[in-house]
PDB file of N, CA and C in Angstrom:
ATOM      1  N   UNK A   1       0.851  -1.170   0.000  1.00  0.00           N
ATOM      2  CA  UNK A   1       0.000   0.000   0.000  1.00  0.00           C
ATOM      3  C   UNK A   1       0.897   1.234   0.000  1.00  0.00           C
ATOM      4  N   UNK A   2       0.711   2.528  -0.953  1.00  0.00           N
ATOM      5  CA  UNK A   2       1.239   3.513  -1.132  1.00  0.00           C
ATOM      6  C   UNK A   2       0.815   4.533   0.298  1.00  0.00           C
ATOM      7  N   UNK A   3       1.818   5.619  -0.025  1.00  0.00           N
ATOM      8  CA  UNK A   3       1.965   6.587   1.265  1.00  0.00           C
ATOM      9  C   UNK A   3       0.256   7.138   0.590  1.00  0.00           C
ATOM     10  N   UNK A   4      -0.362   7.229  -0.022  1.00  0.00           N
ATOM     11  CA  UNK A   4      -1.558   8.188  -0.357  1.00  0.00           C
ATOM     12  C   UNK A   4      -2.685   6.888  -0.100  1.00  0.00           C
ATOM     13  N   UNK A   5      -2.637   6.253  -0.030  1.00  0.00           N
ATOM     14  CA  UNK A   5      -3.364   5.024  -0.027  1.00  0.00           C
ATOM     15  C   UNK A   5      -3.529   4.473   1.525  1.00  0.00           C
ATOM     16  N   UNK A   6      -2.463   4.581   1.873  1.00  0.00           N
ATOM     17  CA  UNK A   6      -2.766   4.386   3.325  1.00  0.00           C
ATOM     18  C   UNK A   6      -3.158   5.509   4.376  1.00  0.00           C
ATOM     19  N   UNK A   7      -3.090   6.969   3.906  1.00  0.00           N
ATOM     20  CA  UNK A   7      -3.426   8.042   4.197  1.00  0.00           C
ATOM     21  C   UNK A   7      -4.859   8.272   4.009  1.00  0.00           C
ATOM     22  N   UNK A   8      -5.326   7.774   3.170  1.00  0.00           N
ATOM     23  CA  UNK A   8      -6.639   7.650   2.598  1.00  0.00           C
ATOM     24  C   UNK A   8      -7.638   6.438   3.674  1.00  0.00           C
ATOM     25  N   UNK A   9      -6.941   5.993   3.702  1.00  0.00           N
ATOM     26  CA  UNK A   9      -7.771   4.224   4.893  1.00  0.00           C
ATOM     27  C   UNK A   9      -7.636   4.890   6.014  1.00  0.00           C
ATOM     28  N   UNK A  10      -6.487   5.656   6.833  1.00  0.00           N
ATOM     29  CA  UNK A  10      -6.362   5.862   7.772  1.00  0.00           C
ATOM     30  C   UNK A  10      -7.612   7.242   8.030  1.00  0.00           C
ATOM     31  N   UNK A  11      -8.139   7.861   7.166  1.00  0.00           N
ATOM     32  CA  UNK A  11      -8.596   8.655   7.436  1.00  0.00           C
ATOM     33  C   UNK A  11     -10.175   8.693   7.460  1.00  0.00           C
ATOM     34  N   UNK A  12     -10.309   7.506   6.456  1.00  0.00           N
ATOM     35  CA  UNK A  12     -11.569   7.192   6.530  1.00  0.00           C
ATOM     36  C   UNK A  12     -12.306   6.249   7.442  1.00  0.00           C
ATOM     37  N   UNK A  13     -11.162   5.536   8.281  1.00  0.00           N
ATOM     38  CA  UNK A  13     -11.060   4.959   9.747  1.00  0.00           C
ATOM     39  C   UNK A  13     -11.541   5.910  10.735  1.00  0.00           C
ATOM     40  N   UNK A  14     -10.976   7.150  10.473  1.00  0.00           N
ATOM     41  CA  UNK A  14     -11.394   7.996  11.743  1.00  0.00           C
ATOM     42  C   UNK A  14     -12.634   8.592  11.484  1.00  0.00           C
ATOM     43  N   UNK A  15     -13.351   8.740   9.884  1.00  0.00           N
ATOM     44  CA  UNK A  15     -14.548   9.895   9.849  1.00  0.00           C
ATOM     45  C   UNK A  15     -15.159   8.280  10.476  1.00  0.00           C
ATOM     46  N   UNK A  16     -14.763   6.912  10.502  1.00  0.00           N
ATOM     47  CA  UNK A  16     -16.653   5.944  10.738  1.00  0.00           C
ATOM     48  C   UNK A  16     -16.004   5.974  12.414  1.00  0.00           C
ATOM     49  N   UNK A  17     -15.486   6.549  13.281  1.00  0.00           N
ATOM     50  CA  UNK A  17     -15.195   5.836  14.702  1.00  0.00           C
ATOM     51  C   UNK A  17     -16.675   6.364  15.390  1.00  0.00           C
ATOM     52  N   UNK A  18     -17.147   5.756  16.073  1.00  0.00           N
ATOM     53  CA  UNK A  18     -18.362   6.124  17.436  1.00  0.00           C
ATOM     54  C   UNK A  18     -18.195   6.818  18.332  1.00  0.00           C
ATOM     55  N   UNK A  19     -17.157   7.115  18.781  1.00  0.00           N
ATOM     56  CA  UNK A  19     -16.905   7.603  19.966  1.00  0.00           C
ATOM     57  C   UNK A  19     -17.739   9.239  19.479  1.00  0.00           C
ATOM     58  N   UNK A  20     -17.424   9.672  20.996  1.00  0.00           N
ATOM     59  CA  UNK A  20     -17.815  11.293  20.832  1.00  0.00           C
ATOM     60  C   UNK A  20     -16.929  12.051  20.915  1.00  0.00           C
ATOM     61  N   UNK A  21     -15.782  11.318  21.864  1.00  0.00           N
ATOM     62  CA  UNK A  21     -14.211  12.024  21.644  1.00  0.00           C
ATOM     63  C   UNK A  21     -13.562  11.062  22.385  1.00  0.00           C
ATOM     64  N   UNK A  22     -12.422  10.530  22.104  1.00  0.00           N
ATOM     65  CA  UNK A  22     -11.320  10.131  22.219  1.00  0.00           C
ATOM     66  C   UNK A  22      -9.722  10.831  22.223  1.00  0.00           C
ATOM     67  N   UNK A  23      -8.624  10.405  23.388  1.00  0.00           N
ATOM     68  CA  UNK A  23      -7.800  10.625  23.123  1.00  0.00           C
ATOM     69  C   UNK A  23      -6.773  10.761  22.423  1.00  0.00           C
ATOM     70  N   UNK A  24      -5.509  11.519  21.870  1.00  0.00           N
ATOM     71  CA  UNK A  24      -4.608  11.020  20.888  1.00  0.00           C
ATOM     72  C   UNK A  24      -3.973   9.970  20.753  1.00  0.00           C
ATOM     73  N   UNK A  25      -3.628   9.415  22.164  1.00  0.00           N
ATOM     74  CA  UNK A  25      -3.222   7.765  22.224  1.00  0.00           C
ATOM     75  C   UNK A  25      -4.485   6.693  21.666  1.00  0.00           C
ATOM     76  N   UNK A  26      -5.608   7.128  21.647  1.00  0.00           N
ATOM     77  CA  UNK A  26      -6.731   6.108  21.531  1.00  0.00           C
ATOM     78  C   UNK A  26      -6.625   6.317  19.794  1.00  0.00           C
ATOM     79  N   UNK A  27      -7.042   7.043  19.258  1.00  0.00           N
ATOM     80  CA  UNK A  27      -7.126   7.421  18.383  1.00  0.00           C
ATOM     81  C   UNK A  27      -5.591   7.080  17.467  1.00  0.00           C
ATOM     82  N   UNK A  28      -4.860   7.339  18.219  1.00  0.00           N
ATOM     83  CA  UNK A  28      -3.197   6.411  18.053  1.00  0.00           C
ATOM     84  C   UNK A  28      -3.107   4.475  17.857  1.00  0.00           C
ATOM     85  N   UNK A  29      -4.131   4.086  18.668  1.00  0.00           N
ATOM     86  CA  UNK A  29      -4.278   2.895  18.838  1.00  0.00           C
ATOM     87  C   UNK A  29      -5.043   2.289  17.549  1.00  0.00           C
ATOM     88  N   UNK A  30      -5.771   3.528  17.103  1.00  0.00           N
ATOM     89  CA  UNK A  30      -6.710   2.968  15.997  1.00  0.00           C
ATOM     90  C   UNK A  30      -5.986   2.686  14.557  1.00  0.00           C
ATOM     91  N   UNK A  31      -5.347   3.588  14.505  1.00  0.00           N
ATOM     92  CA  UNK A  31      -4.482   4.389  13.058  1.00  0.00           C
ATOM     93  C   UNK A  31      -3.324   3.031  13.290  1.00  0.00           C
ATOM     94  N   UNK A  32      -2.667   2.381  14.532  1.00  0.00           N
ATOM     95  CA  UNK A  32      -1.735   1.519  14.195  1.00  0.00           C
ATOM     96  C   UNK A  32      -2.377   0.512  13.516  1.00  0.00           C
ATOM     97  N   UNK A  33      -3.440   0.487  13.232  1.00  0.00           N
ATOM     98  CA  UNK A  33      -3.967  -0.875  12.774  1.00  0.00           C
ATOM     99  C   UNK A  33      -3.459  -0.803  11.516  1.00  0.00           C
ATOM    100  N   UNK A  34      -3.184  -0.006  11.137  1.00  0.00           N
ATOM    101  CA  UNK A  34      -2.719   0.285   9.182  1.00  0.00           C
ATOM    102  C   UNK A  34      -1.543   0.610   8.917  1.00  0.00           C
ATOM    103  N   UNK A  35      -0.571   1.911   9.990  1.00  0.00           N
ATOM    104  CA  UNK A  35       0.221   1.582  10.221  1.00  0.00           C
ATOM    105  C   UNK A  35       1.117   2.572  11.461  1.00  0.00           C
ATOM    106  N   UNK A  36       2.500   1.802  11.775  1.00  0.00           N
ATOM    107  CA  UNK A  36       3.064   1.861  13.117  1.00  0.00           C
ATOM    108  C   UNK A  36       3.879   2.978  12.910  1.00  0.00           C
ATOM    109  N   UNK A  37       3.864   3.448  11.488  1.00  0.00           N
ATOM    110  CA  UNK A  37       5.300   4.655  11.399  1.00  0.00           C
ATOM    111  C   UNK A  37       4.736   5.729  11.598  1.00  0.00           C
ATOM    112  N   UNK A  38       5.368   6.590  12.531  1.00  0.00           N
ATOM    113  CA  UNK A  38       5.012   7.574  13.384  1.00  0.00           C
ATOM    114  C   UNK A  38       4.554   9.131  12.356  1.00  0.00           C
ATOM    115  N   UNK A  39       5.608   8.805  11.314  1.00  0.00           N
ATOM    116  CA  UNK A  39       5.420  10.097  11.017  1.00  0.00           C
ATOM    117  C   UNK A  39       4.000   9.891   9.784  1.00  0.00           C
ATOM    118  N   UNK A  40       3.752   8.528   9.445  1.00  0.00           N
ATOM    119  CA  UNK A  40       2.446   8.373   8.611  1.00  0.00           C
ATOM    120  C   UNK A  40       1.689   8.498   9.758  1.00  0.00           C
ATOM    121  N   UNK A  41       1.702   8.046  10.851  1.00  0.00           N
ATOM    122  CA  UNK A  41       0.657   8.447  12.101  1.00  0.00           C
ATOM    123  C   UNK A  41       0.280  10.154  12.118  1.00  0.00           C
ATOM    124  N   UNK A  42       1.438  10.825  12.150  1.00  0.00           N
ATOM    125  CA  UNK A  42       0.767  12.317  12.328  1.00  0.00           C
ATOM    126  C   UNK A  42       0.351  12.706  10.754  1.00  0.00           C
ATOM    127  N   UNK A  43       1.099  12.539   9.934  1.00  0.00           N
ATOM    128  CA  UNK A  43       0.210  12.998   8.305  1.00  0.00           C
ATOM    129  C   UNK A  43      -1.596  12.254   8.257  1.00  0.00           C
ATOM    130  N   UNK A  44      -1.719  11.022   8.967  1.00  0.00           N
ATOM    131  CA  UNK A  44      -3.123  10.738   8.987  1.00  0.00           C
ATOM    132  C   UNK A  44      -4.194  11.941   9.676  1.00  0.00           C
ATOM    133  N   UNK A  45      -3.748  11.895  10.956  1.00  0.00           N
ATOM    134  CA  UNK A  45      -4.461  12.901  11.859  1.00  0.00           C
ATOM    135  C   UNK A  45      -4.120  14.053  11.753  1.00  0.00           C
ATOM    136  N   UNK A  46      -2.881  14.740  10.714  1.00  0.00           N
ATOM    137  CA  UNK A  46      -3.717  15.912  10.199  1.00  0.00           C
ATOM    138  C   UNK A  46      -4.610  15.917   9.026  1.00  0.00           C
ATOM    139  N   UNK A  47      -3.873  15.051   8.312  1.00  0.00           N
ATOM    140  CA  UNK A  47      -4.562  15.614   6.915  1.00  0.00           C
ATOM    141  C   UNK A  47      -6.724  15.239   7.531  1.00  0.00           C
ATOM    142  N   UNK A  48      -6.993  14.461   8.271  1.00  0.00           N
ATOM    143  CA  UNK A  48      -8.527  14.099   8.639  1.00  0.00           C
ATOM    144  C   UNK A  48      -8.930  15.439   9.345  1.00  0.00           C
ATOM    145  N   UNK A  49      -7.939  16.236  10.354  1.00  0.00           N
ATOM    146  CA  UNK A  49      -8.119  17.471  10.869  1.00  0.00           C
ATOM    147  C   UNK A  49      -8.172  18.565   9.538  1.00  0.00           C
ATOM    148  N   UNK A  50      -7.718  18.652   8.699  1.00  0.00           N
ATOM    149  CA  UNK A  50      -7.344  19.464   7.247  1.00  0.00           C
ATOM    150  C   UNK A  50      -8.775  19.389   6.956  1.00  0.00           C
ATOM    151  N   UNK A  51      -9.440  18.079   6.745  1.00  0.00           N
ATOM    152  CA  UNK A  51     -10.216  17.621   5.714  1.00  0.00           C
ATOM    153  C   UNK A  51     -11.897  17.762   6.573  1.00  0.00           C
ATOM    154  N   UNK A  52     -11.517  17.942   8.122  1.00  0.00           N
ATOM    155  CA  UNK A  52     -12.776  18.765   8.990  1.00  0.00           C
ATOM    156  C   UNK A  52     -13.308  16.810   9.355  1.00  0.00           C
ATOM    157  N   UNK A  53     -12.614  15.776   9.135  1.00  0.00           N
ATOM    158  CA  UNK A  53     -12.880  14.295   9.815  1.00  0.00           C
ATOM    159  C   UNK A  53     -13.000  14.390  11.076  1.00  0.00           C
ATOM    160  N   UNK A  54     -11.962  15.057  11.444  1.00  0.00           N
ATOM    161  CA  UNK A  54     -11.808  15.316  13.072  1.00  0.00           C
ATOM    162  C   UNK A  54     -12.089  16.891  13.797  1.00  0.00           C
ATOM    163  N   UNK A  55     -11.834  17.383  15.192  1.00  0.00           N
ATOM    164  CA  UNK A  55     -11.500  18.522  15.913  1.00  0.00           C
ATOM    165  C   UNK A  55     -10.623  17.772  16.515  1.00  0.00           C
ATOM    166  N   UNK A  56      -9.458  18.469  16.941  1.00  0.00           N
ATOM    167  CA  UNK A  56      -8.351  18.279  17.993  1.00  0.00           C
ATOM    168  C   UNK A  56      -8.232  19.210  19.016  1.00  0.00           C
ATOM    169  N   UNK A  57      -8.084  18.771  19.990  1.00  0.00           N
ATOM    170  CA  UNK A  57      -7.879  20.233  21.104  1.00  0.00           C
ATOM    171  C   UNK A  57      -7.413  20.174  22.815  1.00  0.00           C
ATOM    172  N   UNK A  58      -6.661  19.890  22.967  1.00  0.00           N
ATOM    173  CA  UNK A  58      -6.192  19.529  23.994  1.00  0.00           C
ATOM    174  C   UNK A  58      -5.432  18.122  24.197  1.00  0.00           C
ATOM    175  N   UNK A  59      -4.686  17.350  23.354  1.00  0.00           N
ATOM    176  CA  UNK A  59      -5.001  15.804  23.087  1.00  0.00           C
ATOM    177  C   UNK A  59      -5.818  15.399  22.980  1.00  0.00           C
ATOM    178  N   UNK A  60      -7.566  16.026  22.885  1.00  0.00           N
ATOM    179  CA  UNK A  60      -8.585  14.956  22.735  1.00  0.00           C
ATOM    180  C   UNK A  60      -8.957  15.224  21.143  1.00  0.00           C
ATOM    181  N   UNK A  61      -9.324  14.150  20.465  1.00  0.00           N
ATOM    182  CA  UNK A  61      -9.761  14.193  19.795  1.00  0.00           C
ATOM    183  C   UNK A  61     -11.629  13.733  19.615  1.00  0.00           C
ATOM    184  N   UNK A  62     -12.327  14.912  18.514  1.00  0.00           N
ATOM    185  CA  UNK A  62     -13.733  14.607  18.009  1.00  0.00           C
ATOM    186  C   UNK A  62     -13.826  14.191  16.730  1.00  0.00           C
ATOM    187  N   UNK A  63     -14.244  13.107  16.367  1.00  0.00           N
ATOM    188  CA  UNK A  63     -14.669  12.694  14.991  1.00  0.00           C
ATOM    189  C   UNK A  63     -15.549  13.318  14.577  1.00  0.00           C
ATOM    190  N   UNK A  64     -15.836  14.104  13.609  1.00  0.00           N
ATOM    191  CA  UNK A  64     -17.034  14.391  13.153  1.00  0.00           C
ATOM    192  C   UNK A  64     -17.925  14.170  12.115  1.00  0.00           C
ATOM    193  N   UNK A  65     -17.389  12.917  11.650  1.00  0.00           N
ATOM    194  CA  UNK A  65     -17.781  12.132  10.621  1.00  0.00           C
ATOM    195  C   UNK A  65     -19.426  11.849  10.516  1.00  0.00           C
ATOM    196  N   UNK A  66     -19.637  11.577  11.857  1.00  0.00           N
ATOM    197  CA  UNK A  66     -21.158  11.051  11.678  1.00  0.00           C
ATOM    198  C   UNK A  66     -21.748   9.868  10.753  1.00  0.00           C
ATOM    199  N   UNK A  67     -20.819   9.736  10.253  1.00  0.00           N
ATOM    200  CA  UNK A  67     -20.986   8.019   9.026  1.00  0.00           C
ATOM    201  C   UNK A  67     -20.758   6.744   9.754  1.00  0.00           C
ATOM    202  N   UNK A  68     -21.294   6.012  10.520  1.00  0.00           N
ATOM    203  CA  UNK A  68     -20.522   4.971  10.737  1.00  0.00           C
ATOM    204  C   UNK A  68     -20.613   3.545  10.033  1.00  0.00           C
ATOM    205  N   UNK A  69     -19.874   2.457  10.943  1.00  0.00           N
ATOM    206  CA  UNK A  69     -20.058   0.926  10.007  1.00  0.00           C
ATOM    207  C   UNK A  69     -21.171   0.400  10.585  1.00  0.00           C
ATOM    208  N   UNK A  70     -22.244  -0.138   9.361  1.00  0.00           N
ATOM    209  CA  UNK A  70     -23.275  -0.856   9.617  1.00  0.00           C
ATOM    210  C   UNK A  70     -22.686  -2.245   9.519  1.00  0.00           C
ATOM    211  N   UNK A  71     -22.403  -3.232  11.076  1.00  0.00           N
ATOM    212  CA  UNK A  71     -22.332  -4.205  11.012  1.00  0.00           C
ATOM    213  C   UNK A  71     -22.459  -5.409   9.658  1.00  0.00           C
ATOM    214  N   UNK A  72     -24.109  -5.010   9.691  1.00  0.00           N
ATOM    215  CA  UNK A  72     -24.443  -5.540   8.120  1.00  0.00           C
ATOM    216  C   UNK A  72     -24.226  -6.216   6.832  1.00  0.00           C
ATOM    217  N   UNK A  73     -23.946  -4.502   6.518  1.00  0.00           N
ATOM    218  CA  UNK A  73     -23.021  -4.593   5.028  1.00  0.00           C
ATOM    219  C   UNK A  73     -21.620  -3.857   4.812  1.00  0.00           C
ATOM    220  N   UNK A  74     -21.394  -3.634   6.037  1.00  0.00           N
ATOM    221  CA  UNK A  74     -19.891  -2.940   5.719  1.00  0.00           C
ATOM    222  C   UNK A  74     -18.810  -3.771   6.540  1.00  0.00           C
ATOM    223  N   UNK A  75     -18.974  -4.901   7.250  1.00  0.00           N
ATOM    224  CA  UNK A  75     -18.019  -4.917   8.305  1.00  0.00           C
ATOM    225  C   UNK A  75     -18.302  -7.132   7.282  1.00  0.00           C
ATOM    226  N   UNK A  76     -17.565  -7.656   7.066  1.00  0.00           N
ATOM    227  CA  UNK A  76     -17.599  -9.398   6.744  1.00  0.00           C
ATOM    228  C   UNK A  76     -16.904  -9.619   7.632  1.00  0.00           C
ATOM    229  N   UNK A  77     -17.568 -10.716   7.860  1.00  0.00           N
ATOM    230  CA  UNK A  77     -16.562 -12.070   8.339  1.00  0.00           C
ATOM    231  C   UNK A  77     -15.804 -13.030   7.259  1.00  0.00           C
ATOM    232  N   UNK A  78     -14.588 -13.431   7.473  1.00  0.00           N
ATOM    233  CA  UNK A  78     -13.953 -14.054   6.894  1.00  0.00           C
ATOM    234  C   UNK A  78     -13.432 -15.499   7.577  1.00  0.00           C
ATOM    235  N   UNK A  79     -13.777 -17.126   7.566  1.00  0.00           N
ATOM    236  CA  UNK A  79     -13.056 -17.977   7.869  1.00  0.00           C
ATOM    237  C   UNK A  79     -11.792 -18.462   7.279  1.00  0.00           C
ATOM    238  N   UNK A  80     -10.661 -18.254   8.322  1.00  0.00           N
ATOM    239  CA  UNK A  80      -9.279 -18.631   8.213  1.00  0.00           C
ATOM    240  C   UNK A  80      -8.317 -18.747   9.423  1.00  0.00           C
ATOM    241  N   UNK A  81      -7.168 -18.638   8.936  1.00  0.00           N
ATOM    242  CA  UNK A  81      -6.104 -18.319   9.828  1.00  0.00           C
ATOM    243  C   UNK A  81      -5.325 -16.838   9.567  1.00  0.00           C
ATOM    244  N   UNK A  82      -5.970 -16.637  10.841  1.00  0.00           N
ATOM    245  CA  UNK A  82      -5.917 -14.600  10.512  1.00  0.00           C
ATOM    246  C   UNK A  82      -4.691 -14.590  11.810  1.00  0.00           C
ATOM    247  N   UNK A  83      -4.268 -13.475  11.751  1.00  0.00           N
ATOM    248  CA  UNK A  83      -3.936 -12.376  13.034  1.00  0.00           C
ATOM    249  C   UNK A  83      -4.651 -11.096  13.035  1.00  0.00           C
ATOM    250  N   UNK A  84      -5.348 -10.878  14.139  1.00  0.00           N
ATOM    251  CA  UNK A  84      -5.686 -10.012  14.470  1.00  0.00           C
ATOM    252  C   UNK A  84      -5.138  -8.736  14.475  1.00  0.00           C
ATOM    253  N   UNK A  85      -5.602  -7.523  13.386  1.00  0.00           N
ATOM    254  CA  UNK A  85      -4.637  -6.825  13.322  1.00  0.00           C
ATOM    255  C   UNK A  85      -4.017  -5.464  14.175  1.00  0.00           C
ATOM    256  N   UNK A  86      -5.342  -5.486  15.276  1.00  0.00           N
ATOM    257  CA  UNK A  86      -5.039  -4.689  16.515  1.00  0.00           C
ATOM    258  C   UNK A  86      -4.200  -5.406  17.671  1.00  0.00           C
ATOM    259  N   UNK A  87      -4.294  -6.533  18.197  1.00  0.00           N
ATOM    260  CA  UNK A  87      -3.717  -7.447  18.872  1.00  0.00           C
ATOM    261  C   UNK A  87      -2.836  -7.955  18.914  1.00  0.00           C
ATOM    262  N   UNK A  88      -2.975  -8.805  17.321  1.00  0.00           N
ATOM    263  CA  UNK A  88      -2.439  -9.962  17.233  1.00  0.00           C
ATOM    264  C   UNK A  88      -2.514 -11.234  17.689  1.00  0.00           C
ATOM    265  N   UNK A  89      -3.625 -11.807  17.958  1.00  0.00           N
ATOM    266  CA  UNK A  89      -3.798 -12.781  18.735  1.00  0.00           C
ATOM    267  C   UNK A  89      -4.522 -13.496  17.555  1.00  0.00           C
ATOM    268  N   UNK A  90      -4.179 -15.254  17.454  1.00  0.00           N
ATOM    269  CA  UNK A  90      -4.568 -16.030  16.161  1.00  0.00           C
ATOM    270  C   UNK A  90      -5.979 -15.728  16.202  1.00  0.00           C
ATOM    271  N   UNK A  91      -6.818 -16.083  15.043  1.00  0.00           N
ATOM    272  CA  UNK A  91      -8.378 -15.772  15.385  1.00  0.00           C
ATOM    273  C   UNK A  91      -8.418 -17.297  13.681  1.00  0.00           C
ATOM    274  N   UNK A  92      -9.698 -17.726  14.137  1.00  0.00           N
ATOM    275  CA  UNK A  92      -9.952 -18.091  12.666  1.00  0.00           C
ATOM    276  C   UNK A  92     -11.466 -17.689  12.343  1.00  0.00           C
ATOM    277  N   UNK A  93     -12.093 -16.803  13.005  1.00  0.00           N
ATOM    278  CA  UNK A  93     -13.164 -15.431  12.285  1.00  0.00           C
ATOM    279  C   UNK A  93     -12.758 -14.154  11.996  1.00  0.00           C
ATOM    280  N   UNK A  94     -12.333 -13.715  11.121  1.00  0.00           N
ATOM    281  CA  UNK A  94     -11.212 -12.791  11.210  1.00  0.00           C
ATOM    282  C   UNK A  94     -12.736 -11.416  10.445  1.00  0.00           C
ATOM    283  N   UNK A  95     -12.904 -10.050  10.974  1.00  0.00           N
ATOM    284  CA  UNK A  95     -13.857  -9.304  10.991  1.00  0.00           C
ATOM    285  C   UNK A  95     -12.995  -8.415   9.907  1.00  0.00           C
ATOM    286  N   UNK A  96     -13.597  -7.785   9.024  1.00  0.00           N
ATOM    287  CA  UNK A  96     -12.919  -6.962   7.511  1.00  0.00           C
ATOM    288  C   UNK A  96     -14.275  -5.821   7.326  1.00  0.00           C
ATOM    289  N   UNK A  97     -13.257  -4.740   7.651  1.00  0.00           N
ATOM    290  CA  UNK A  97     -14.028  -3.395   7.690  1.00  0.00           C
ATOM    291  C   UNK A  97     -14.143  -3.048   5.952  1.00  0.00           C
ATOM    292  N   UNK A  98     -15.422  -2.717   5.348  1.00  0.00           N
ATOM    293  CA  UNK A  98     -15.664  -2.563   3.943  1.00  0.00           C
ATOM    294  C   UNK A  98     -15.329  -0.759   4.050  1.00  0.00           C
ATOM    295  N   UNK A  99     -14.508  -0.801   3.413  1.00  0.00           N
ATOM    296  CA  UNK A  99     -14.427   1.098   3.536  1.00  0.00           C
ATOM    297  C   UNK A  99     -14.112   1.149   1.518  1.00  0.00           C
ATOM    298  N   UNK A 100     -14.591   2.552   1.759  1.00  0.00           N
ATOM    299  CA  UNK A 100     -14.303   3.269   0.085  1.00  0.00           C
ATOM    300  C   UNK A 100     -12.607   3.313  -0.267  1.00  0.00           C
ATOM    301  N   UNK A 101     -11.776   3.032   0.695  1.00  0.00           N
ATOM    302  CA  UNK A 101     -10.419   3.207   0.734  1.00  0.00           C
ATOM    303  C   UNK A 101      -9.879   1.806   0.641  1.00  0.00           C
ATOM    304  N   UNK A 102     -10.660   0.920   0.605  1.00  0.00           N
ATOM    305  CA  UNK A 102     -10.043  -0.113   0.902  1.00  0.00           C
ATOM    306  C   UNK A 102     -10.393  -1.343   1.514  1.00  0.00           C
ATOM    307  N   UNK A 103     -10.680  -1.960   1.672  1.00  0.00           N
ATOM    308  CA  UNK A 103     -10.454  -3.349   2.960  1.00  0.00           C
ATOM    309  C   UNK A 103      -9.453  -3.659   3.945  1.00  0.00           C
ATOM    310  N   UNK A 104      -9.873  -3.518   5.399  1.00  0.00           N
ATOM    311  CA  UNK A 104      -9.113  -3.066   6.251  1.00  0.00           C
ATOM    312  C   UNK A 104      -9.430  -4.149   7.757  1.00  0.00           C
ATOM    313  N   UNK A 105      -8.373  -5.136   7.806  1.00  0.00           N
ATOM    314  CA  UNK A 105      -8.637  -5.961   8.440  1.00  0.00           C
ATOM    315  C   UNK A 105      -7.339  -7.044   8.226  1.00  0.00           C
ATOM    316  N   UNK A 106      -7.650  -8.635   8.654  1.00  0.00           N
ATOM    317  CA  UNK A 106      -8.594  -8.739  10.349  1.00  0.00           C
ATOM    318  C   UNK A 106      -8.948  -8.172  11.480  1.00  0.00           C
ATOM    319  N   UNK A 107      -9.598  -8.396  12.016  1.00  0.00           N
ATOM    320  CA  UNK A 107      -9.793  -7.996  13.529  1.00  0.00           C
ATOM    321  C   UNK A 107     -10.604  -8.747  14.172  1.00  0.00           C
ATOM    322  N   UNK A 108     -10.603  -9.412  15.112  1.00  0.00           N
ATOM    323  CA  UNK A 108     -11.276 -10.430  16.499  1.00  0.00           C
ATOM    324  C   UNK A 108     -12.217  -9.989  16.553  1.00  0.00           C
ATOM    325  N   UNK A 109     -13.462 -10.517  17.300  1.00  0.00           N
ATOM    326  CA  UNK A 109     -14.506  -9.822  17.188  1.00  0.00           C
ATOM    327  C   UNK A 109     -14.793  -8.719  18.388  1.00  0.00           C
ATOM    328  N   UNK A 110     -13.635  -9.194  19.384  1.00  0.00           N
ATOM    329  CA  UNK A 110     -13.536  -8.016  20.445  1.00  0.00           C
ATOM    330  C   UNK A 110     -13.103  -6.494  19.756  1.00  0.00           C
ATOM    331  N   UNK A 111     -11.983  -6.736  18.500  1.00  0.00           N
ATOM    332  CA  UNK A 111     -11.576  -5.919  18.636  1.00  0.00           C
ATOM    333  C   UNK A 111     -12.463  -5.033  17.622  1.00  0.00           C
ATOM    334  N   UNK A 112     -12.848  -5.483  16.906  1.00  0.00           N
ATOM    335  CA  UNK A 112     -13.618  -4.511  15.837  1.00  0.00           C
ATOM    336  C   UNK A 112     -13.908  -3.693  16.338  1.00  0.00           C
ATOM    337  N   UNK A 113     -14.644  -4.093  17.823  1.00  0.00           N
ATOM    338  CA  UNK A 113     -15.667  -3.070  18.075  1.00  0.00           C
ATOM    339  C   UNK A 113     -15.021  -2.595  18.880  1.00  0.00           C
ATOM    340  N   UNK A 114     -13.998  -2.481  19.231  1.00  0.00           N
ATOM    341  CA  UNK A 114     -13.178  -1.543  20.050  1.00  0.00           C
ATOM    342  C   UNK A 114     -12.918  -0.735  19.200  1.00  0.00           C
ATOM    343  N   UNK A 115     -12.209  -1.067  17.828  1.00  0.00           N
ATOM    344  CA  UNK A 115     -11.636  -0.220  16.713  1.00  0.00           C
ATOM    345  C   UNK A 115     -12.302   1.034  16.271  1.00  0.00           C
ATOM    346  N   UNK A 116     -13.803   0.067  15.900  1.00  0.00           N
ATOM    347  CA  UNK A 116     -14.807   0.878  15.811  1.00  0.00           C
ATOM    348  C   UNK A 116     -15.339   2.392  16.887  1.00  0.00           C
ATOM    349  N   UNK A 117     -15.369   1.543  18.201  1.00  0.00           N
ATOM    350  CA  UNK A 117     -16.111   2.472  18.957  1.00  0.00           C
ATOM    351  C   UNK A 117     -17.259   2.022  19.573  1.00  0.00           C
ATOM    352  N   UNK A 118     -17.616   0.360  19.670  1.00  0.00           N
ATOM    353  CA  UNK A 118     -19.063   0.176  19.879  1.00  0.00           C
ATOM    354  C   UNK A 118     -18.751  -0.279  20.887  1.00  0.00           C
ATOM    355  N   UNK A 119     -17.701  -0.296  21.614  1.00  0.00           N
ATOM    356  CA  UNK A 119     -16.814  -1.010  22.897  1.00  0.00           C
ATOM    357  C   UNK A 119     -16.055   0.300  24.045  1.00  0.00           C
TER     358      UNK A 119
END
C-alpha cells in the first residue's frame, strides 16, 4: 500500500469511529492498525483534521464524521487463519471493515468493536 493510499484508509477509519471524543493515544491505537510509522501516524491525523474528519484540542480528539459501520453490510466475516490486526492474537473469524479506501482488516470480534467504537 502507497503513502496516499494508506493516508486515505487511515482517514476514513477515523470519519466511521463512534466515539464522541477520544484521546490522541486512543485514536493512536486505531491508526496503528494500518500503520506503526510515526510520522504516517501524524500525516493521517492531520490531513482528517485538514479535511474537517476530526477537531483536535487539547489531546482529545472529536470525529465528526457522523458516518458509521453498519455491522451488516460494511463490516464481513472471513473464515481462516488470521492475526488479528489490533492485537495480534490467532483468530480463525477474522472481521474486515468494507471502507471506500479499501479493505481493512482482520480484527477479532472483540476488537472490531473496540476499533470501531461500539466497545
Amino acid at each position: 500500500m502507497d503513502e496516499d493510499d494508506t493516508v486515505a484508509l487511515g482517514v476514513e477509519l477515523l470519519s466511521k469511529l463512534e466515539h464522541p471524543e477520544l484521546s490522541v493515544a486512543e485514536a493512536v491505537d486505531r491508526i496503528e492498525t494500518i500503520t506503526t510509522n510515526p510520522s504516517m501516524t501524524r500525516t493521517i491525523l492531520d490531513e482528517a483534521e485538514k479535511r474537517g474528519v476530526i477537531e483536535r484540542e487539547n489531546g482529545i480528539i472529536r470525529p465528526q464524521g457522523g458516518s458509521y459501520l453498519r455491522f451488516e453490510s460494511d463490516v464481513v466475516t472471513k473464515e481462516g487463519d488470521f492475526s488479528c490486526r489490533r492485537c495480534g492474537t490467532g483468530i480463525s473469524t477474522g472481521y474486515f471493515m468494507k471502507l471506500d479506501a479499501g479493505e481493512h482488516g482482520p480484527f477479532g470480534s472483540s476488537c472490531i468493536r473496540k476499533v470501531t467504537g461500539r466497545e
